[in-house]
Every structure is written in C-alpha cells, then in structure tokens.
Protein backbone atom coordinates (compact mmCIF):
# COMPACT_ATOMS: atom_id res chain seq x y z
CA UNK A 1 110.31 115.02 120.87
CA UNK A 2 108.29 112.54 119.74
CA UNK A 3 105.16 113.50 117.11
CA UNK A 4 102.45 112.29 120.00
CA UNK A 5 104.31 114.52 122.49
CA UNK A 6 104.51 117.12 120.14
CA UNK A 7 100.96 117.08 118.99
CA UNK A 8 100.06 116.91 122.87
CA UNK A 9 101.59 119.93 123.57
CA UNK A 10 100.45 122.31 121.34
CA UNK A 11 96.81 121.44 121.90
CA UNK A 12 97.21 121.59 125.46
CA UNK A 13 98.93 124.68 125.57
CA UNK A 14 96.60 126.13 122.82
CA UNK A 15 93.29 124.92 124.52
CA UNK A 16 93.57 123.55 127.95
CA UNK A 17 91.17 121.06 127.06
CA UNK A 18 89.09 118.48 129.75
CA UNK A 19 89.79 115.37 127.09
CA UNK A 20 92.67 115.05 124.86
CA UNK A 21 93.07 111.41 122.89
CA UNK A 22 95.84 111.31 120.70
CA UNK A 23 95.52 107.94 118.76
CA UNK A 24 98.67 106.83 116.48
CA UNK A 25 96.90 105.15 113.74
CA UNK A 26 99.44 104.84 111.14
CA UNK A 27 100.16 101.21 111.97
CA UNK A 28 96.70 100.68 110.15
CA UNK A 29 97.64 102.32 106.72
CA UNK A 30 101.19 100.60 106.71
CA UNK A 31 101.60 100.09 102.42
CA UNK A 32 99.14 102.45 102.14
CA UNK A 33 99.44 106.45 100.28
CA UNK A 34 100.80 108.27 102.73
CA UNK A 35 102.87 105.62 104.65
CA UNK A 36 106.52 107.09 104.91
CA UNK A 37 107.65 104.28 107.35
CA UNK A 38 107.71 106.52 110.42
CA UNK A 39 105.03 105.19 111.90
CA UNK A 40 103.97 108.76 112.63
CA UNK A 41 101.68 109.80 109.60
CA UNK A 42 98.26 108.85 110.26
CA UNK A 43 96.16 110.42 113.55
CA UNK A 44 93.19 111.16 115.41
CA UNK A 45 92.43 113.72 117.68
CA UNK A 46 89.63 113.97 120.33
CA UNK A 47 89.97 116.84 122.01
CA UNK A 48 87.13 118.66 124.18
CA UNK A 49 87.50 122.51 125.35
CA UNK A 50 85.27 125.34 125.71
CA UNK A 51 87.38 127.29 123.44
CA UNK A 52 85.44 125.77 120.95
CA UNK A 53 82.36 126.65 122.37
CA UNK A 54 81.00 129.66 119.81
CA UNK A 55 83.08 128.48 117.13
CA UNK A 56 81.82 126.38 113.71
CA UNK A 57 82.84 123.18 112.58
CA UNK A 58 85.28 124.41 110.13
CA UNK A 59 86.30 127.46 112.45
CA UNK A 60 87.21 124.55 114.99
CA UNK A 61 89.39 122.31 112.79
CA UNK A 62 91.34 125.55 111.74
CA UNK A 63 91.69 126.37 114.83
CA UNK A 64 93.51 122.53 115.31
CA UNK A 65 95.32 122.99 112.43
CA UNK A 66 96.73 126.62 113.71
CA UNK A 67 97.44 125.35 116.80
CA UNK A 68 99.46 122.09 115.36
CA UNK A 69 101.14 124.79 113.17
CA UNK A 70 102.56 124.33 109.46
CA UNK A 71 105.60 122.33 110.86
CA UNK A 72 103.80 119.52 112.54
CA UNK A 73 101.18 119.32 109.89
CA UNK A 74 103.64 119.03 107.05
CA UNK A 75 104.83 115.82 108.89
CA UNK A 76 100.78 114.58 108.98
CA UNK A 77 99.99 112.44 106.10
CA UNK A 78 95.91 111.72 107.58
CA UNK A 79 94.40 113.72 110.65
CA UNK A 80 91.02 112.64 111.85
CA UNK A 81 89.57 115.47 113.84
CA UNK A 82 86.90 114.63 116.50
CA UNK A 83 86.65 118.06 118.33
CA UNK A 84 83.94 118.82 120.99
CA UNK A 85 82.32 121.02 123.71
CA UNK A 86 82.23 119.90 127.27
CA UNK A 87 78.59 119.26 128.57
C-alpha cells in the first residue's frame, strides 16, 4: 500500500472525519533535507472530525501522530498538520 493510502486509512478509521486532504508535497522539497527520493516524505493533512472537538492543539496533533502510528511516521520526513472541528 501506498503511503497516501496508508495515511488515509488510519485517519479514517481512527476519526471518521467529514474532510480528509492528504496532499503529497514532497515533489516541492526534491534536493532538499529530508528528500530520500521516494517521493513520499513530505505531507499535509487537513482533516476535520468532532473527535477533536474538546481536545487542545497539541492534544490534537498527538492524537494524528497516534493514529499514523510509529511505523508510518518513521517513514515522514515533514508533516504539516491542519486539523479542525466541523461547524
């Protein structure tokens, strides 16, 4: 399975969330730290649930990483979290 998949669906699974972008961005740091040449290191996340609801900023992007697990995030050179409520 592909990274994108991958990241897909452990935050869907972990948060049945009404939005879910999950934006390859590595292509834009190619030469850069970071770049291993899999074209899967750098990404950004918008992702809107109410389990995020009563939960801080920080308590929200752990709860991203936790979700993503040590695995995936080992294999994450950049993640750009934009992580919401729903109106």
């Amino acid at each position: 399975m592909c990274l994108e998949a991958e990241i897909r669906s452990r935050l869907q699974e972990s948060f049945a969330p009404s939005v879910l972008n999950v934006i390859n961005e590595s292509h834009q740091h190619a030469g850069h730290a970071g770049d291993d040449g899999s074209g899967e290191s750098h990404w950004h996340v918008v992702i809107a649930s109410d389990a995020f609801k009563d939960l801080s900023r920080l308590a929200r992007h752990r709860a991203v990483h936790a979700a993503l697990g040590e695995d995936v995030i080992g294999r994450i050179h950049a993640l750009a979290l934009d992580i919401q409520v729903p109106d």
